[in-house]
Protein backbone atom coordinates (compact mmCIF):
# COMPACT_ATOMS: atom_id res chain seq x y z
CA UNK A 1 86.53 149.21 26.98
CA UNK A 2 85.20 149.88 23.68
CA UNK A 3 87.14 151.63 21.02
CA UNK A 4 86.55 155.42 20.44
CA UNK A 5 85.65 156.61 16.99
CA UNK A 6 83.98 159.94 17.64
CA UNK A 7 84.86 162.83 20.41
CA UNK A 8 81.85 164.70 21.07
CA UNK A 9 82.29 168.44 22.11
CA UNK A 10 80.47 170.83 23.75
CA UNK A 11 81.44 174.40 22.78
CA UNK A 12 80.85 177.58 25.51
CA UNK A 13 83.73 177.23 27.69
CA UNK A 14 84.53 173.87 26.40
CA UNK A 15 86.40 174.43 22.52
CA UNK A 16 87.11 178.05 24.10
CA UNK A 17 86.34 180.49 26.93
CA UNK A 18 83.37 182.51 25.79
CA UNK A 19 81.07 183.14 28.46
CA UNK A 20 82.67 186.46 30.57
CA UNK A 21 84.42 188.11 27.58
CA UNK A 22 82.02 186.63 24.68
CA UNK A 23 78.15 185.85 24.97
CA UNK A 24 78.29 188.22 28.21
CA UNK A 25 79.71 191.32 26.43
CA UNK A 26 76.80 190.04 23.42
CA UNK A 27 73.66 190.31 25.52
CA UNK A 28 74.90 193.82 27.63
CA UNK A 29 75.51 195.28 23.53
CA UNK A 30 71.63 194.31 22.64
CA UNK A 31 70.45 195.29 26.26
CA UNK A 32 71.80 198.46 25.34
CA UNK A 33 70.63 198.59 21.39
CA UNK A 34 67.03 197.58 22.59
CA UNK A 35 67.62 201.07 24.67
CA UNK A 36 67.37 198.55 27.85
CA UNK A 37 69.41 199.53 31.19
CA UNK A 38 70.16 196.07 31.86
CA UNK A 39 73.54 195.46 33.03
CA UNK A 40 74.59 191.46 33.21
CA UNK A 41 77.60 192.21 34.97
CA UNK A 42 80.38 189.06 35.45
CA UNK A 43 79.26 187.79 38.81
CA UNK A 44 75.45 188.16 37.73
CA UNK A 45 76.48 186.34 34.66
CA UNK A 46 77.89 183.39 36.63
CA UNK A 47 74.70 182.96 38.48
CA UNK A 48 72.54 183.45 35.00
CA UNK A 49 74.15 179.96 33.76
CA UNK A 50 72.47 177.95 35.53
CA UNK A 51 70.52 178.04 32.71
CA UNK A 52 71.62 177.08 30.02
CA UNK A 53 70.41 178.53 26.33
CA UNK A 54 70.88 182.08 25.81
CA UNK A 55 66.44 183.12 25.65
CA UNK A 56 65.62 180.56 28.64
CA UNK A 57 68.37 182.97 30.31
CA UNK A 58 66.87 185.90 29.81
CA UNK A 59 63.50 184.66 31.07
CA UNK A 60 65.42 183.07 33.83
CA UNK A 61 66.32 186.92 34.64
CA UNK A 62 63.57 188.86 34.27
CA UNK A 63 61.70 185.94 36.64
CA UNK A 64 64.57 186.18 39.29
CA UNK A 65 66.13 189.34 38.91
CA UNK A 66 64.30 192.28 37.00
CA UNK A 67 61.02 191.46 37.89
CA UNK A 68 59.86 194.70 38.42
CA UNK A 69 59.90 195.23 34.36
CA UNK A 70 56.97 195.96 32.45
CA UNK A 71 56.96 192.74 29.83
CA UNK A 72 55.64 193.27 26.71
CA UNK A 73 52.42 191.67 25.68
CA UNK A 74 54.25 189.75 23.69
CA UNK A 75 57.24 188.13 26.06
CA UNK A 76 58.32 185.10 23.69
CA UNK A 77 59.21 187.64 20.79
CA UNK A 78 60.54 190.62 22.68
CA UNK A 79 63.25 187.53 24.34
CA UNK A 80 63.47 186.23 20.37
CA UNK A 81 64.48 189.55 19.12
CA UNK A 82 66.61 190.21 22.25
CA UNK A 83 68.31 187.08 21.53
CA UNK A 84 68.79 187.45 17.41
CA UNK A 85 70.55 190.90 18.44
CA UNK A 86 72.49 188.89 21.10
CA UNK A 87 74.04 186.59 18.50
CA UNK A 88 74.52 189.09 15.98
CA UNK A 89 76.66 191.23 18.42
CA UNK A 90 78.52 187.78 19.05
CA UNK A 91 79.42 186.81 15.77
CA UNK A 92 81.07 190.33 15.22
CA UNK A 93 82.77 190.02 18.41
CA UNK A 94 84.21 186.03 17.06
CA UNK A 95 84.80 187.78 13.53
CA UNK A 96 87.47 190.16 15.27
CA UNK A 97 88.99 187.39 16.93
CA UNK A 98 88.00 188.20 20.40
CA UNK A 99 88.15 184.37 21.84
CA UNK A 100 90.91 182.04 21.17
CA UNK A 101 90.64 178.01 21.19
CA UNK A 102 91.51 176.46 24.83
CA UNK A 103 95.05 174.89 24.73
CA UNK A 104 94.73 171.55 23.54
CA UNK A 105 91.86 172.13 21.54
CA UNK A 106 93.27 172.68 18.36
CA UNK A 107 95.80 169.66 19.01
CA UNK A 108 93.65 167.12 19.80
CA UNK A 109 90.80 168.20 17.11
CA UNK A 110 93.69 167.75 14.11
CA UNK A 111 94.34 164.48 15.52
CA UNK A 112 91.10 162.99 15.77
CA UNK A 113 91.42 164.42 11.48
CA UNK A 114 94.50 162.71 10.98
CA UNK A 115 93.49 159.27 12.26
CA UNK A 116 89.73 158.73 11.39
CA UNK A 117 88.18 159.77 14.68
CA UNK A 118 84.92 161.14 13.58
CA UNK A 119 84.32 164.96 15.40
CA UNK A 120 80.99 166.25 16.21
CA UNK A 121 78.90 168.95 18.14
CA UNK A 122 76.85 168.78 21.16
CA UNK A 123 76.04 172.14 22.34
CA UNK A 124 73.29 174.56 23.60
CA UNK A 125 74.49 177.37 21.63
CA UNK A 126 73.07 178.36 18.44
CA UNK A 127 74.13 177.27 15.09
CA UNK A 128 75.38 180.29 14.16
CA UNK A 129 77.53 180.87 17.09
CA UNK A 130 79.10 177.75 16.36
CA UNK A 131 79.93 178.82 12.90
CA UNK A 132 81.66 182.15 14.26
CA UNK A 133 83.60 180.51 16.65
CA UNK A 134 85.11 177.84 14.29
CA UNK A 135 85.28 180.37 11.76
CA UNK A 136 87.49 182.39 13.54
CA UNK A 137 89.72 180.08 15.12
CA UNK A 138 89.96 177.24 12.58
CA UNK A 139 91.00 177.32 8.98
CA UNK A 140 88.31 177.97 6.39
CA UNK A 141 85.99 175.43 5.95
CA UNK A 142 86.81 173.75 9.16
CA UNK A 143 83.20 173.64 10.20
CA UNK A 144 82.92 170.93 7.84
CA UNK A 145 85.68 168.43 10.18
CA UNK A 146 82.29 168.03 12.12
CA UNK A 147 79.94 165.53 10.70
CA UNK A 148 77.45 166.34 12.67
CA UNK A 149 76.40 169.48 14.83
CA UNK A 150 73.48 169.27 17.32
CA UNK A 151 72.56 173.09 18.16
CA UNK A 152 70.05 175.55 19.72
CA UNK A 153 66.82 174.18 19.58
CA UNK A 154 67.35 170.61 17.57
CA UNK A 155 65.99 169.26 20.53
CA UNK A 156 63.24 170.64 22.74
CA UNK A 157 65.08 170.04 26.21
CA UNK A 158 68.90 171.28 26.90
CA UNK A 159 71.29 170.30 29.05
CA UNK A 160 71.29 169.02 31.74
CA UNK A 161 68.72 166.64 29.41
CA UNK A 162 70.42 164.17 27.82
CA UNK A 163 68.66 164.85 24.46
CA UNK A 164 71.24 166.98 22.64
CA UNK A 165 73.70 163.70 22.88
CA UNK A 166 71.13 161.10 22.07
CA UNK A 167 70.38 163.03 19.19
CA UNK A 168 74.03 163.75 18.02
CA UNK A 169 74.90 160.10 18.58
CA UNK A 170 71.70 158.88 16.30
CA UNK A 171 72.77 160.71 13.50
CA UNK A 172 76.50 159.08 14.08
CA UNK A 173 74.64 156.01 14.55
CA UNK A 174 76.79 155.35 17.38
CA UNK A 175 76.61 153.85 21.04
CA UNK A 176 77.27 155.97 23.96
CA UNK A 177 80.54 153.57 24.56
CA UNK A 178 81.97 154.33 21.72
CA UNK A 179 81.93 158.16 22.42
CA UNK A 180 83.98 160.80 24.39
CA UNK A 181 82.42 163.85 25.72
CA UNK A 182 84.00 166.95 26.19
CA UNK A 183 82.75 169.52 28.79
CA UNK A 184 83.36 171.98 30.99
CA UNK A 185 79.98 171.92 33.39
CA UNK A 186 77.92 170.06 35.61
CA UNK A 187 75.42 170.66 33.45
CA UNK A 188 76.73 169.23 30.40
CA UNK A 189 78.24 166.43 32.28
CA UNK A 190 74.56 165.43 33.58
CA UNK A 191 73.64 165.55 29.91
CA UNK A 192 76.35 163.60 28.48
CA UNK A 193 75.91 160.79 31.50
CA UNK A 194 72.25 160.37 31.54
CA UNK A 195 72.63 159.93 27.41
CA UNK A 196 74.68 157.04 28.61
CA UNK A 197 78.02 157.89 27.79
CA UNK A 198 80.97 156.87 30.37
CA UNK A 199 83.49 158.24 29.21
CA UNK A 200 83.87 162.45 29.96
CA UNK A 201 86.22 164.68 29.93
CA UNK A 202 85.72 168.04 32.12
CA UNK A 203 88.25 171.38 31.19
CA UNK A 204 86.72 173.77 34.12
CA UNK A 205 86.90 177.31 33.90
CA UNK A 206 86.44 180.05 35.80
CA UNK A 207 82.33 180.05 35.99
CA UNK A 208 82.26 176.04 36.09
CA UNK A 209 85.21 174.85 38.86
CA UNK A 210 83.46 174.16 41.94
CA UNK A 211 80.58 172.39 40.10
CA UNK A 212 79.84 168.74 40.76
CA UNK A 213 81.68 166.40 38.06
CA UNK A 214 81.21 163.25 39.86
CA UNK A 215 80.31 161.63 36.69
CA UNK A 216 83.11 162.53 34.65
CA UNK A 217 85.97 160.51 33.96
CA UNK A 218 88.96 163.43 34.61
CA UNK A 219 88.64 166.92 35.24
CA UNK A 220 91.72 169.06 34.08
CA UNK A 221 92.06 172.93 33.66
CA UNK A 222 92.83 172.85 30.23
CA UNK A 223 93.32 169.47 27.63
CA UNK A 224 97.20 170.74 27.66
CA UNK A 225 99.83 171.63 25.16
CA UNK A 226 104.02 170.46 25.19
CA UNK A 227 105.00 173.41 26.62
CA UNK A 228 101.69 173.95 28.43
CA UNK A 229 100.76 170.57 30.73
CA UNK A 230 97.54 170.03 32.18
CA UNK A 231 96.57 170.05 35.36
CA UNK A 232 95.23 167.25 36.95
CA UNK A 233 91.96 168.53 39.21
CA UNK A 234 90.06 164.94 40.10
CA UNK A 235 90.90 161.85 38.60
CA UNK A 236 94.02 159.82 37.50
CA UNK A 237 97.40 161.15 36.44
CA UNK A 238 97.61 162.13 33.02
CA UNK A 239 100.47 160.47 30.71
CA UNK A 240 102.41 163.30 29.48
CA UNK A 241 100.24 166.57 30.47
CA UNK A 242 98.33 166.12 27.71
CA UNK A 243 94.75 164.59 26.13
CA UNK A 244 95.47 162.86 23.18
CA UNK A 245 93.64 159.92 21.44
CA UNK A 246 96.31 157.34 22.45
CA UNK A 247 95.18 158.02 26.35
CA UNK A 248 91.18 158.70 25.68
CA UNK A 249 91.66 154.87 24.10
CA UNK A 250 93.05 153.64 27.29
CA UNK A 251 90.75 155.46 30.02
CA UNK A 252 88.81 154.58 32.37
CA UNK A 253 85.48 155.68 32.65
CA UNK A 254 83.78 157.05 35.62
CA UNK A 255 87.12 157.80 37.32
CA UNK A 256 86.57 161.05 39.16
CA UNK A 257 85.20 160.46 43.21
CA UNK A 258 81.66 161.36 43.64
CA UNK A 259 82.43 164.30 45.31
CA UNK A 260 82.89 167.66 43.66
């Protein structure tokens, strides 16, 4: 097994739980600024990420579930503008420190710092919603611990196309073995895999855990703390509760049964 020098990370749901209580709470605030009586409630919402980037989900909804709106003659910059509001509403939300790190996050990322593991970005999210959430969880300036930071529309095709990590490991102008993926959906699990990187690790939560993460290498409910252990939902045991760089060195890849 080759030795890891970057960990690759996904962000929604991944560096921190932002989905229900974030980008959710986001798009109902411009729904309602645009003077729009569309209601994304939390089960709807679940459903509505099965596609991933935040415009392709809006089109995604008014195909499958509001198709009895009148669309503007213009569709492609009534969902722009929908979306700019969207993000805007986000970043205030992530400026009032709505959405803590996941448990382990913080740990693990200061680690990687502290030994010369490179850190980067792989994400469908928007640049700018990265910045907010590292802004307002990290310490200032922290964006900068990632060298590089594939987001939004760098690539034409999201996850589950692999092109987001086959960019961001170009510009790192590193293999796929000598990677780790972090994620917390099938989706970005398909991405990572087909990009040709073996070794993944899955943190579910509660929109992602019964999705398919027969590629990944362990799937846990959280990267775990001291006082905090992981829990162990596929794959094998974890040396103590925790994902550190010591253990991503030493696992194996592929671990997790095929099965969900």
């Amino acid at each position: 097994m080759s030795v890891v020098e970057a960990l690759l990370f996904d962000v929604d749901g991944t560096l921190a739980d932002t989905e229900r209580d974030g980008h959710r709470v986001a798009f109902n605030r411009a729904f309602a600024d645009a003077g729009l009586d569309w209601d994304w409630t939390v089960e709807l919402y679940g459903r509505l990420l099965t596609v991933t980037g935040g415009k392709e989900r809006i089109r995604h909804y008014l195909d499958n579930y509001n198709r009895e709106f009148v669309r503007p003659d213009d569709l492609a910059g009534f969902i722009s503008e929908l979306h700019r509001a969207k993000t805007a509403h986000y970043t205030d939300l992530m400026a009032e420190g709505a959405i803590p790190l996941r448990p382990g996050v913080r740990r693990l990322i200061e680690q990687a710092r502290a030994t010369g593991v490179r850190l980067a970005i792989a994400t469908t999210t928007t640049p700018e919603n990265v910045n907010a959430l590292i802004g307002s969880t990290l310490p200032a300036g922290a964006i900068d611990w990632f060298e590089v930071i594939g987001a939004g529309d760098i690539v034409p095709a999201k996850k589950p196309a692999p092109d987001i990590y086959t960019w961001v490991m170009r510009e790192l102008s590193l293999a796929p073995a000598r990677v780790v993926a972090f994620e917390d959906s099938g989706h970005g699990v398909t991405s990572a895999a087909d990009a040709g990187i073996e070794r993944i690790v899955v943190t579910v939560n509660g929109y992602t855990a019964e999705q398919d993460f027969g590629r990944a290498s362990i799937v846990l409910d959280q990267l775990g703390e001291p006082d905090s252990p992981a829990q162990v939902l596929h794959g094998d045991a974890l040396e103590h509760g925790m994902v550190d760089l010591d253990w991503l060195q030493q696992m194996d890849a592929a671990a997790v049964a095929s099965e969900p």
